[in-house]
PDB file of N, CA and C in Angstrom:
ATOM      1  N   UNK A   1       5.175   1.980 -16.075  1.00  0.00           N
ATOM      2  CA  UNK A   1       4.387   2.339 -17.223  1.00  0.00           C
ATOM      3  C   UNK A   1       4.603   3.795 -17.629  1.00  0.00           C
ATOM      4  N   UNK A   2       5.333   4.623 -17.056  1.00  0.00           N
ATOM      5  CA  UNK A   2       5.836   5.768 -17.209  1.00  0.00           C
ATOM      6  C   UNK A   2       6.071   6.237 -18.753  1.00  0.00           C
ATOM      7  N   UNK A   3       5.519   7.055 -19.014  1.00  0.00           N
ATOM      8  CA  UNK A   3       6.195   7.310 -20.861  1.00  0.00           C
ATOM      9  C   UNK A   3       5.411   6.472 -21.565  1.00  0.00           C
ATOM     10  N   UNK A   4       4.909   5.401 -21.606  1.00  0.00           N
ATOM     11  CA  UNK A   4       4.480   4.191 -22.447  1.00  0.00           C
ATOM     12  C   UNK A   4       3.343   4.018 -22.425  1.00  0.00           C
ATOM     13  N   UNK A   5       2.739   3.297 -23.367  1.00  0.00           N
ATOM     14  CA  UNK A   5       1.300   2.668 -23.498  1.00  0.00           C
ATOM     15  C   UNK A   5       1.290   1.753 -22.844  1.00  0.00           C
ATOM     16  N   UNK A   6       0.282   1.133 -22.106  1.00  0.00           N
ATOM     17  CA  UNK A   6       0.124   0.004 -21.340  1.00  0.00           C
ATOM     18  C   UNK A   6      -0.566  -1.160 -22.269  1.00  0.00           C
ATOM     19  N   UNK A   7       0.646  -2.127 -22.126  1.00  0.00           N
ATOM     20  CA  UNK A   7       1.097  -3.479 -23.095  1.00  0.00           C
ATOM     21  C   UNK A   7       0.319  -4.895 -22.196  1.00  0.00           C
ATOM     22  N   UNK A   8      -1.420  -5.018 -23.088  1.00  0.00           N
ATOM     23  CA  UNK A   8      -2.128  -6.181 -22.463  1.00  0.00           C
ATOM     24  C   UNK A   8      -1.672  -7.348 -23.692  1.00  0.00           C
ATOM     25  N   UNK A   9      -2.308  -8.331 -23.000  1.00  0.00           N
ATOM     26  CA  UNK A   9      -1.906  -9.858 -23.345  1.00  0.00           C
ATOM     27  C   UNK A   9      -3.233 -10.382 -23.375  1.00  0.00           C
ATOM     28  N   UNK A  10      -3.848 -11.043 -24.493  1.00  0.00           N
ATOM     29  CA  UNK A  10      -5.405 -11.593 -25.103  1.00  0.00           C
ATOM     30  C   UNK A  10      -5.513 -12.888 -24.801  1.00  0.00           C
ATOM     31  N   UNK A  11      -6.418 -13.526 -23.788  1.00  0.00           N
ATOM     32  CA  UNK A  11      -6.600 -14.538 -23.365  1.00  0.00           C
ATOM     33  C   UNK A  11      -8.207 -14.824 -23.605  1.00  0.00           C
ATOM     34  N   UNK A  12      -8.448 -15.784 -24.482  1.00  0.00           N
ATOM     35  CA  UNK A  12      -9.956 -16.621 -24.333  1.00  0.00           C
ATOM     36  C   UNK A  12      -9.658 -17.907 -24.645  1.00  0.00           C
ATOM     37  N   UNK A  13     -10.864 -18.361 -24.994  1.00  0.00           N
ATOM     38  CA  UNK A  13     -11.211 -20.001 -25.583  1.00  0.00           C
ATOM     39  C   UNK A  13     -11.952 -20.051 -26.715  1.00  0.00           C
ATOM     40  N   UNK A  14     -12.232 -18.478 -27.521  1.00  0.00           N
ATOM     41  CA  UNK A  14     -12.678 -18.668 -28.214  1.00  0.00           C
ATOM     42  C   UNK A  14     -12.076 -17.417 -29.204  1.00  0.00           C
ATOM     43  N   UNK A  15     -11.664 -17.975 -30.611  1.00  0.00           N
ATOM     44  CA  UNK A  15     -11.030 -17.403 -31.596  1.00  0.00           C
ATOM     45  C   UNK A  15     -11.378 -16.028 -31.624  1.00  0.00           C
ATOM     46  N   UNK A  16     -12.946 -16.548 -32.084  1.00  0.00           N
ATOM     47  CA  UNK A  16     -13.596 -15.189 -32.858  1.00  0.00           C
ATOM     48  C   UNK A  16     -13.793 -14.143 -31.493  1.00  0.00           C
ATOM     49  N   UNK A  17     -13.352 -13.936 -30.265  1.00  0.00           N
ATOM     50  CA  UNK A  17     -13.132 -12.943 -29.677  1.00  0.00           C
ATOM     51  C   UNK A  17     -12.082 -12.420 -29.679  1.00  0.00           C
ATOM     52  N   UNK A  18     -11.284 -12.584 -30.416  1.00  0.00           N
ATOM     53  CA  UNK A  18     -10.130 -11.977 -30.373  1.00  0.00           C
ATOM     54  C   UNK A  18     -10.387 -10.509 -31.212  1.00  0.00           C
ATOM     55  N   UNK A  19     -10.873 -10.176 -32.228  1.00  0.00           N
ATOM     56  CA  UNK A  19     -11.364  -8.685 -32.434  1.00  0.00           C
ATOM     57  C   UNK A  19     -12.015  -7.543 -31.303  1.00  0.00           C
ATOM     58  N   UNK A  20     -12.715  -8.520 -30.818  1.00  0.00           N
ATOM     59  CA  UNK A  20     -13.246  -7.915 -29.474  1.00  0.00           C
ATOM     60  C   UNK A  20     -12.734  -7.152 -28.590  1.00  0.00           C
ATOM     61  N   UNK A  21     -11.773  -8.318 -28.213  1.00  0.00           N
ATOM     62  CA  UNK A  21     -10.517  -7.866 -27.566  1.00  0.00           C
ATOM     63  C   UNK A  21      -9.528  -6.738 -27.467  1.00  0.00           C
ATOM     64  N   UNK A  22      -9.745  -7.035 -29.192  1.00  0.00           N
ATOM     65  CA  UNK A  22      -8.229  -6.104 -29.486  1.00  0.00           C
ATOM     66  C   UNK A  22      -9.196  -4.459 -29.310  1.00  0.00           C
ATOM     67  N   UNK A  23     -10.482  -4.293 -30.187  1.00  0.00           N
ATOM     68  CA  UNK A  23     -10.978  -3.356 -29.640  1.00  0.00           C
ATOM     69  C   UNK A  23     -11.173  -2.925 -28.807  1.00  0.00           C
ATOM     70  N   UNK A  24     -11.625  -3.786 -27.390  1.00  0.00           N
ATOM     71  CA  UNK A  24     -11.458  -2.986 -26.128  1.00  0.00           C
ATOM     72  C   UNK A  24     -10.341  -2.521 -25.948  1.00  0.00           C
ATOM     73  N   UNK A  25      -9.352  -3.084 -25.740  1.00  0.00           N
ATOM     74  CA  UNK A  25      -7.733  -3.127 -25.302  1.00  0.00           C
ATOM     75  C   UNK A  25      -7.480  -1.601 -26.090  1.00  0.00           C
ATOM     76  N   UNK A  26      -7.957  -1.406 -27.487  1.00  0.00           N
ATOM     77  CA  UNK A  26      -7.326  -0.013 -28.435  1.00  0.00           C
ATOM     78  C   UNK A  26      -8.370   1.236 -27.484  1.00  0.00           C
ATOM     79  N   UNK A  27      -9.488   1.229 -27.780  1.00  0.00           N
ATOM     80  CA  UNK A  27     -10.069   2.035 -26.853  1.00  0.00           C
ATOM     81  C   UNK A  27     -10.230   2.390 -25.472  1.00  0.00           C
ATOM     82  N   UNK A  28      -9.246   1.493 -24.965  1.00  0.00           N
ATOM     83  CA  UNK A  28      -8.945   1.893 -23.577  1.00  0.00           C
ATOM     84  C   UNK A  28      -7.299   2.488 -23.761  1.00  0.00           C
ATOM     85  N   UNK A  29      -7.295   3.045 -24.715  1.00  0.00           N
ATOM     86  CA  UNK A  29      -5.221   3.186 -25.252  1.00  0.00           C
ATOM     87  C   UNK A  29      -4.333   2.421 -24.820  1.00  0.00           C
ATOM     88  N   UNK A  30      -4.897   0.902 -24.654  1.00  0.00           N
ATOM     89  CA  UNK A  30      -3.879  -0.058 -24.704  1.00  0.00           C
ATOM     90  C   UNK A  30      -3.219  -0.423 -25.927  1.00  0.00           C
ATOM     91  N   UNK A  31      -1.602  -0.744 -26.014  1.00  0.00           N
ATOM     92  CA  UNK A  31      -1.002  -1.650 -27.067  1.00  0.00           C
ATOM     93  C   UNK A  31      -1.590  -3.024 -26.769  1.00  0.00           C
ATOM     94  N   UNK A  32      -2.062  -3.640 -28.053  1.00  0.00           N
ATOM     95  CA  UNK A  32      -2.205  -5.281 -27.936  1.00  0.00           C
ATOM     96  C   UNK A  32      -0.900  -6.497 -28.372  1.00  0.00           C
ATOM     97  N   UNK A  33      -0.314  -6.784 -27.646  1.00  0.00           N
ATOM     98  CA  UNK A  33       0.654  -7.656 -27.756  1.00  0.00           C
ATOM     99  C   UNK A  33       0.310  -8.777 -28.886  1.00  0.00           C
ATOM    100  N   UNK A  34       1.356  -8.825 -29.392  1.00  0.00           N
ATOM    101  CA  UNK A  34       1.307  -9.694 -30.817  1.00  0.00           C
ATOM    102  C   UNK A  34       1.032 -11.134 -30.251  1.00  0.00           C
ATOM    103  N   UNK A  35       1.350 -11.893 -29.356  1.00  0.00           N
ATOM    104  CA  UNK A  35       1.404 -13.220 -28.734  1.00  0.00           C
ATOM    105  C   UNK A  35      -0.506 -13.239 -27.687  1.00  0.00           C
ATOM    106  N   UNK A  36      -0.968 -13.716 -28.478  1.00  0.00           N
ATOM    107  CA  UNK A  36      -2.547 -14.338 -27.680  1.00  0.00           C
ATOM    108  C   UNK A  36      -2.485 -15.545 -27.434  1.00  0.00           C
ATOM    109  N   UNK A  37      -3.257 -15.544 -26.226  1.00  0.00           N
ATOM    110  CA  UNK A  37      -3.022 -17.121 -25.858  1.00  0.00           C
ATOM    111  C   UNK A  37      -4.899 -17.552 -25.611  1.00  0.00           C
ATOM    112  N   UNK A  38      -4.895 -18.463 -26.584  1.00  0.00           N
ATOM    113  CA  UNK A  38      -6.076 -19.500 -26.647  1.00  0.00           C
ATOM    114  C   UNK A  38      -6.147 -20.747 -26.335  1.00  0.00           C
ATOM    115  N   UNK A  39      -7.334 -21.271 -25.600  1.00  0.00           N
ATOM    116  CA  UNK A  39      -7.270 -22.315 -25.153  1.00  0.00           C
ATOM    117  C   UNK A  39      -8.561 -22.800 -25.059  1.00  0.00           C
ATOM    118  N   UNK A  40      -8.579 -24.230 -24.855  1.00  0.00           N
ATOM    119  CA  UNK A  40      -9.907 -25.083 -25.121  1.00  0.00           C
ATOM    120  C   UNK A  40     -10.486 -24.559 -24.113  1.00  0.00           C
ATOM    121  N   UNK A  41     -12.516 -24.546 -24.036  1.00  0.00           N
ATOM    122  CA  UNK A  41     -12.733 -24.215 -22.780  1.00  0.00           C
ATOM    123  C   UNK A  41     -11.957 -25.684 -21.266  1.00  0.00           C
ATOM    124  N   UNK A  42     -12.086 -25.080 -19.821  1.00  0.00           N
ATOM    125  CA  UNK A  42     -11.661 -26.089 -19.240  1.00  0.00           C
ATOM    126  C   UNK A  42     -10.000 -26.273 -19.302  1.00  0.00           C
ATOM    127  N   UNK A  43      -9.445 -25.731 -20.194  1.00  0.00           N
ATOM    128  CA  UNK A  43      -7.681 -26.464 -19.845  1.00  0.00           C
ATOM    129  C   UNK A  43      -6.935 -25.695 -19.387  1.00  0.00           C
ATOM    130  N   UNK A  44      -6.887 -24.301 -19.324  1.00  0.00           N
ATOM    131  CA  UNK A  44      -6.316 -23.644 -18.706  1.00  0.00           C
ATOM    132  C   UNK A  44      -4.315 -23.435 -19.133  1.00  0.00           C
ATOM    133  N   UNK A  45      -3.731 -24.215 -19.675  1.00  0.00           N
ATOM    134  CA  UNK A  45      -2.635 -24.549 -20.071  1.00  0.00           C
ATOM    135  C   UNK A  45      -1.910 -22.798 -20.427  1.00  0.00           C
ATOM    136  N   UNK A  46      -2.685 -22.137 -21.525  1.00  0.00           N
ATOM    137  CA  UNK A  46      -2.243 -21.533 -22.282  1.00  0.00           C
ATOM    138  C   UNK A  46      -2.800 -19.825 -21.187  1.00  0.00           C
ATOM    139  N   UNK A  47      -3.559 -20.295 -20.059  1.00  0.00           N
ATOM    140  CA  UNK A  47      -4.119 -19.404 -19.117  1.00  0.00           C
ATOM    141  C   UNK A  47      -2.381 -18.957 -18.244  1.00  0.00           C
ATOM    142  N   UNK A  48      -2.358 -20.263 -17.618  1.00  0.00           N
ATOM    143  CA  UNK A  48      -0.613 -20.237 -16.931  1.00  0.00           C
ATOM    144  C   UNK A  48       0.337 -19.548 -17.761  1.00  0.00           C
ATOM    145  N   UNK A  49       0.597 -20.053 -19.193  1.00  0.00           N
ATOM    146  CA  UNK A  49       1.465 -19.224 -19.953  1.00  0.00           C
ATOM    147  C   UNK A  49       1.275 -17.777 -20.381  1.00  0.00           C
ATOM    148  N   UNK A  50       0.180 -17.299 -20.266  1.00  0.00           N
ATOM    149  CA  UNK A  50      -0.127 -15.969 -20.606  1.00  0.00           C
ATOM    150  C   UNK A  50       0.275 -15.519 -18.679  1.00  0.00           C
ATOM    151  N   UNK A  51      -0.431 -16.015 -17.716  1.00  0.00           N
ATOM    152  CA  UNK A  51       0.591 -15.156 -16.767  1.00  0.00           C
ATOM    153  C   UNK A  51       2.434 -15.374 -16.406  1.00  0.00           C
ATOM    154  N   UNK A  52       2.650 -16.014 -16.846  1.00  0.00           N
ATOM    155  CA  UNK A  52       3.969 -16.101 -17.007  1.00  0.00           C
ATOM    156  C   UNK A  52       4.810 -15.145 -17.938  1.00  0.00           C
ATOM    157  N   UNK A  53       4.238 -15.330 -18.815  1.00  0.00           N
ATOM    158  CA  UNK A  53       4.319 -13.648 -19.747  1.00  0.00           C
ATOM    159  C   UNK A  53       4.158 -12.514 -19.541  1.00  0.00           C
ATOM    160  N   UNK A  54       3.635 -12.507 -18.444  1.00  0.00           N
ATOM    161  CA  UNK A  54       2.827 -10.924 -17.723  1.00  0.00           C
ATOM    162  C   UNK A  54       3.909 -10.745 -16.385  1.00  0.00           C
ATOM    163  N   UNK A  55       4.469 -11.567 -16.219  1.00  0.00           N
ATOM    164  CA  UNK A  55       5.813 -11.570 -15.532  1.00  0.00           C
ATOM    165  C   UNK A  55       6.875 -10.762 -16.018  1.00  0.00           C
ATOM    166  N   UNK A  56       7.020 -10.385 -17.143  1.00  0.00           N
ATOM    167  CA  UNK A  56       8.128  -9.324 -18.096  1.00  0.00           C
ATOM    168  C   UNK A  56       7.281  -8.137 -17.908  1.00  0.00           C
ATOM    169  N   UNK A  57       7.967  -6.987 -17.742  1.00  0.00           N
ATOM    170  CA  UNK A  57       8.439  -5.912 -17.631  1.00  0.00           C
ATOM    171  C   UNK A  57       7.743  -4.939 -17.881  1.00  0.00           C
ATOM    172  N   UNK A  58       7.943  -6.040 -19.636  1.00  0.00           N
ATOM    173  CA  UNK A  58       6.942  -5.009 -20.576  1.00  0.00           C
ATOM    174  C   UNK A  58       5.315  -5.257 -20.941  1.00  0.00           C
ATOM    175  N   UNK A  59       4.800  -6.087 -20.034  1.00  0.00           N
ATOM    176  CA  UNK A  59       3.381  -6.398 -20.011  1.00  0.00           C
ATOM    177  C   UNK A  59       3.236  -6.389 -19.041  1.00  0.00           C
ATOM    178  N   UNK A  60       1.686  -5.407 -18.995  1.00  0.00           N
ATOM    179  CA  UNK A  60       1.192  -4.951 -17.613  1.00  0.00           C
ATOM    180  C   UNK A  60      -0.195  -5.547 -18.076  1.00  0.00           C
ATOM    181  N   UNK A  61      -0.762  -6.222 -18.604  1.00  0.00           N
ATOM    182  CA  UNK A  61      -2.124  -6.893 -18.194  1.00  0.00           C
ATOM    183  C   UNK A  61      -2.504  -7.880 -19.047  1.00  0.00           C
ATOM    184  N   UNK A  62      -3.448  -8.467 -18.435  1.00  0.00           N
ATOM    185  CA  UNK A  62      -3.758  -9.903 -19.151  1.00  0.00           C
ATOM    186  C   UNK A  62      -5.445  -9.513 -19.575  1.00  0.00           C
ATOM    187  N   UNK A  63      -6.358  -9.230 -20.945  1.00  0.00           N
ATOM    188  CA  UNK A  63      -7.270  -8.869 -21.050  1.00  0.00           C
ATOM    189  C   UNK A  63      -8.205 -10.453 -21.680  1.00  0.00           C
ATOM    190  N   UNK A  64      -9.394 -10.717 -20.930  1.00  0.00           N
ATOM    191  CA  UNK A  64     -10.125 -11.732 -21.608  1.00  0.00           C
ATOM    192  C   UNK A  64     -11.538 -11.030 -21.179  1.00  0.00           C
ATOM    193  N   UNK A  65     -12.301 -11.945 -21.901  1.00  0.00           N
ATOM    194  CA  UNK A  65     -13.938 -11.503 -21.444  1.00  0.00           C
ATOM    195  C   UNK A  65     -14.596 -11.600 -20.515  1.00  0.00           C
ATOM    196  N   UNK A  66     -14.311 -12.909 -19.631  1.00  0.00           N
ATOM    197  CA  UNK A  66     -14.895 -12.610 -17.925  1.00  0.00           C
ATOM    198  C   UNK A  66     -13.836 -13.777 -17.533  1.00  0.00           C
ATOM    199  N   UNK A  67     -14.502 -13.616 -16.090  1.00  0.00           N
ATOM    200  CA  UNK A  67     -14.148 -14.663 -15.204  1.00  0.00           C
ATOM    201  C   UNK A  67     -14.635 -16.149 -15.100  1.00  0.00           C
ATOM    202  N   UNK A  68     -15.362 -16.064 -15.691  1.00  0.00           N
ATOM    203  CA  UNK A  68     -16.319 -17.483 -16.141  1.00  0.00           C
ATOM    204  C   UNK A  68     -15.405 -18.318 -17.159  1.00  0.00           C
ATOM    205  N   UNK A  69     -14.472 -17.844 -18.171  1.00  0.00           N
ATOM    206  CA  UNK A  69     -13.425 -18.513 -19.096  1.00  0.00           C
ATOM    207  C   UNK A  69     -12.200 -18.856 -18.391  1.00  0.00           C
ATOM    208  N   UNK A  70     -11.495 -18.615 -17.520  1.00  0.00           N
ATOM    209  CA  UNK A  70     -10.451 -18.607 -16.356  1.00  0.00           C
ATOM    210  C   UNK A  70     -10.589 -20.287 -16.233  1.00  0.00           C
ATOM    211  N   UNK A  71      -9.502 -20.780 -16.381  1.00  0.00           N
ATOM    212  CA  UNK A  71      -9.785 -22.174 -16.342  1.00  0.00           C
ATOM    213  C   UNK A  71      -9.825 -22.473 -14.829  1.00  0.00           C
ATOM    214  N   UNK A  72      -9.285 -21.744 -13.706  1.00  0.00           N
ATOM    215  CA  UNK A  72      -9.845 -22.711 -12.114  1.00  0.00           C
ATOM    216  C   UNK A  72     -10.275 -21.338 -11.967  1.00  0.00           C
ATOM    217  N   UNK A  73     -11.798 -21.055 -12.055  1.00  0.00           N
ATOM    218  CA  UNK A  73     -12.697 -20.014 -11.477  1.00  0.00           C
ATOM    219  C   UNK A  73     -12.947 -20.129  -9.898  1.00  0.00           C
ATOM    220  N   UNK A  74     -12.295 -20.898  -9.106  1.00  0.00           N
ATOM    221  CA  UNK A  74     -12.447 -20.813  -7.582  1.00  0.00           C
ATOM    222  C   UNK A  74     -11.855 -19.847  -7.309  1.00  0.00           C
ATOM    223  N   UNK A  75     -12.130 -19.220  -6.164  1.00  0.00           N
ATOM    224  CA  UNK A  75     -11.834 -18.438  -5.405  1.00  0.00           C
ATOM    225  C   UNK A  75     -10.192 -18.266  -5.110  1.00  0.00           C
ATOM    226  N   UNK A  76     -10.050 -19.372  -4.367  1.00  0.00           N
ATOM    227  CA  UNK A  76      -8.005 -19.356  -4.114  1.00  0.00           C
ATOM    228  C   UNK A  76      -7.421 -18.744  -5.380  1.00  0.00           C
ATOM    229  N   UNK A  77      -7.656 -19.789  -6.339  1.00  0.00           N
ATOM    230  CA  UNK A  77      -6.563 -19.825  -7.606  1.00  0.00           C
ATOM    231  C   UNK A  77      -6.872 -18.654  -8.299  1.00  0.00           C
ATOM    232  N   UNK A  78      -7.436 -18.268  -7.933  1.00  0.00           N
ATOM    233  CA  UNK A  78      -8.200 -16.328  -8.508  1.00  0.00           C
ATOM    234  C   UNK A  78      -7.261 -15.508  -8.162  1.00  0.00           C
ATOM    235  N   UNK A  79      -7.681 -15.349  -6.559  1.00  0.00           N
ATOM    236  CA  UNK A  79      -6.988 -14.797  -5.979  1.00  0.00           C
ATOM    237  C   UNK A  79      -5.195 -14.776  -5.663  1.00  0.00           C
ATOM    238  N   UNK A  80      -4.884 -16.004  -6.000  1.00  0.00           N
ATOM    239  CA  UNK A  80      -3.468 -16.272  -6.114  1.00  0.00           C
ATOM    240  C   UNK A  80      -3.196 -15.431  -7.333  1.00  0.00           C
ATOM    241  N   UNK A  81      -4.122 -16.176  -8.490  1.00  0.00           N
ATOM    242  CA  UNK A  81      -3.220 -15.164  -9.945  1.00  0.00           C
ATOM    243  C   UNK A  81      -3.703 -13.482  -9.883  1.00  0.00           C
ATOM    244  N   UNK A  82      -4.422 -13.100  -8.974  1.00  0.00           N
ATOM    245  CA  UNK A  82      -4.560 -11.538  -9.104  1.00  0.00           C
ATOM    246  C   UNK A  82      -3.008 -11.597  -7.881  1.00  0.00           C
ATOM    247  N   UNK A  83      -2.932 -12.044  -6.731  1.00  0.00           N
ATOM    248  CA  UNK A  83      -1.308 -11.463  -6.581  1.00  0.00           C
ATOM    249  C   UNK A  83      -0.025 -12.019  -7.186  1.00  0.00           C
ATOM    250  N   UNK A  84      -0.066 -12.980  -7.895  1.00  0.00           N
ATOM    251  CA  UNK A  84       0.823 -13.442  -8.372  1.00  0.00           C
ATOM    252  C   UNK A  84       0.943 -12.166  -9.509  1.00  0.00           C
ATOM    253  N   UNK A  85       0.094 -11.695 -10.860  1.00  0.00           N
ATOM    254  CA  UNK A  85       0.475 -10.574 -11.462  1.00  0.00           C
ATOM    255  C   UNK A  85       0.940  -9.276 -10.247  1.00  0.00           C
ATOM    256  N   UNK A  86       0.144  -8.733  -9.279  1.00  0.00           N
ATOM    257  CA  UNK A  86       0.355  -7.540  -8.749  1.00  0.00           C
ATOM    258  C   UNK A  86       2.251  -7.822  -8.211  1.00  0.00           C
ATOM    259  N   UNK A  87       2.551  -8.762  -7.808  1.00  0.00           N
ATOM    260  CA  UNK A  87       3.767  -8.877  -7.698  1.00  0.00           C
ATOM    261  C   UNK A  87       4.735  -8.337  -8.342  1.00  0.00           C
ATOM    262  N   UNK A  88       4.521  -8.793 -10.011  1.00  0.00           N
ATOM    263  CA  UNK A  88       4.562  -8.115 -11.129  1.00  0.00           C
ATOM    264  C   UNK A  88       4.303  -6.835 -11.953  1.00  0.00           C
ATOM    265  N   UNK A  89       3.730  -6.215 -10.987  1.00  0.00           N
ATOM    266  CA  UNK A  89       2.916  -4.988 -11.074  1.00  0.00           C
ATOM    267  C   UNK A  89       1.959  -5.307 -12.467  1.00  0.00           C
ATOM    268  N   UNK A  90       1.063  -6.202 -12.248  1.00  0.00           N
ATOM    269  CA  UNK A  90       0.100  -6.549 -14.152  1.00  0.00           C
ATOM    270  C   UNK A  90      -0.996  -6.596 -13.225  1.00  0.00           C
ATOM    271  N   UNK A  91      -2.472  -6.580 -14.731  1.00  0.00           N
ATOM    272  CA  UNK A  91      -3.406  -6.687 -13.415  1.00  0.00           C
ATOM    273  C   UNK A  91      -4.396  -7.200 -14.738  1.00  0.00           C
ATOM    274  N   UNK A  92      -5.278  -8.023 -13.831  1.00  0.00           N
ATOM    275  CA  UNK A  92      -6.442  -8.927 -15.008  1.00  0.00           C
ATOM    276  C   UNK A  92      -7.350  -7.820 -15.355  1.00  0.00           C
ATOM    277  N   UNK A  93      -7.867  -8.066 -16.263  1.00  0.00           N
ATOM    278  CA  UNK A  93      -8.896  -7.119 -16.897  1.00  0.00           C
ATOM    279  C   UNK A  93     -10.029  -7.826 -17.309  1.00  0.00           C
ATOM    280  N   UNK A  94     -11.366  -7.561 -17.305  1.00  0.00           N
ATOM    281  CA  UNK A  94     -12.181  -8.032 -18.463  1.00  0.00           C
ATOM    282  C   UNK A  94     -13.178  -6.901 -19.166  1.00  0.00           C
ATOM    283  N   UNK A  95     -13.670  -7.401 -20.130  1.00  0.00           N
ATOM    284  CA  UNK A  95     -13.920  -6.259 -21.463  1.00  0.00           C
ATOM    285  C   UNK A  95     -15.808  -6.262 -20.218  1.00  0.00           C
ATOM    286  N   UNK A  96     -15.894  -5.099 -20.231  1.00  0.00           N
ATOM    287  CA  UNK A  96     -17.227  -5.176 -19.567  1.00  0.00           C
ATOM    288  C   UNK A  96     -18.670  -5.622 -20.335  1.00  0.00           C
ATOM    289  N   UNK A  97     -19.538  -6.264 -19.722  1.00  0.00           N
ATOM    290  CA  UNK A  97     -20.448  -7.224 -20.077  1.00  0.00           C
ATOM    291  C   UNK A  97     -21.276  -6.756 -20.997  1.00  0.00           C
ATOM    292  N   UNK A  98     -21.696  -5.196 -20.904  1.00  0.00           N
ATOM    293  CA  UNK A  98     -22.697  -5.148 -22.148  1.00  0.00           C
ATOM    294  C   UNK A  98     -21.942  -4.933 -23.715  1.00  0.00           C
ATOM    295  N   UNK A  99     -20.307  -4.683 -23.825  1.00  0.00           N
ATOM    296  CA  UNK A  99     -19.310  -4.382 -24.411  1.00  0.00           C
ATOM    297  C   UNK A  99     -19.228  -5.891 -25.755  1.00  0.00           C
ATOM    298  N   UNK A 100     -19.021  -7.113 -24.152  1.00  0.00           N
ATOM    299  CA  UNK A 100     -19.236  -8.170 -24.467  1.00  0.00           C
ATOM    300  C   UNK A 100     -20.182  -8.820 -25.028  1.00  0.00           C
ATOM    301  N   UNK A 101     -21.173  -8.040 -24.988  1.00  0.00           N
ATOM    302  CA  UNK A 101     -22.380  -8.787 -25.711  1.00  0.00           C
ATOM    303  C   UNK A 101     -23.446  -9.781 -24.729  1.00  0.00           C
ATOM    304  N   UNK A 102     -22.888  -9.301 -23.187  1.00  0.00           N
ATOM    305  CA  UNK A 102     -23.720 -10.744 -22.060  1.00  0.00           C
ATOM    306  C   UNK A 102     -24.491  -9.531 -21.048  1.00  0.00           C
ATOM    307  N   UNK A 103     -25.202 -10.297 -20.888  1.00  0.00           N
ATOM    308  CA  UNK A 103     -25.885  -9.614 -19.780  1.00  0.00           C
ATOM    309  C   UNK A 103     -25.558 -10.333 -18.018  1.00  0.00           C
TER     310      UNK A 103
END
């Protein structure tokens, strides 16, 4: 990440967070990557393809609103995709809760 802005990747299940997003991501001086990946709640499909994307070089994080949208919220498969990115040197993010609008 040397020299560069750090390049996140927008993951929810729901459209209208995607402004949200992009605002946290700008006020934390992240670039927001043109490619978001949305998905029904529950399917997770477009969850896998956004870390597969976070596999390149030039993306160092995957930003959504919590851990509760993560399509397998267990424990293992958590923990697998937090080292499966660090492998990658990427790392999950979420926009913090009062930011988000949740308590």
């Amino acid at each position: 990440m040397s020299g560069r802005l750090p390049m996140v990747l927008l993951y929810t299940t729901r459209v209208a967070a995607r402004p949200l997003l992009t605002a946290y991501a700008r006020s934390q001086g992240w670039k927001v990557n043109e490619d978001a990946f949305f998905d029904r709640p529950g399917r997770g499909r477009r969850f896998a393809m956004a870390c597969s994307a976070a596999e390149s070089p030039s993306i160092d994080a995957i930003l959504t609103i919590n851990q509760r949208i993560l399509p397998a919220h267990t424990t293992n498969v958590y923990e697998r995709t937090l080292q499966r990115l660090a492998r990658h040197r990427a790392f999950l993010d979420f926009v913090p809760p009062t930011i988000a609008g949740l308590r």
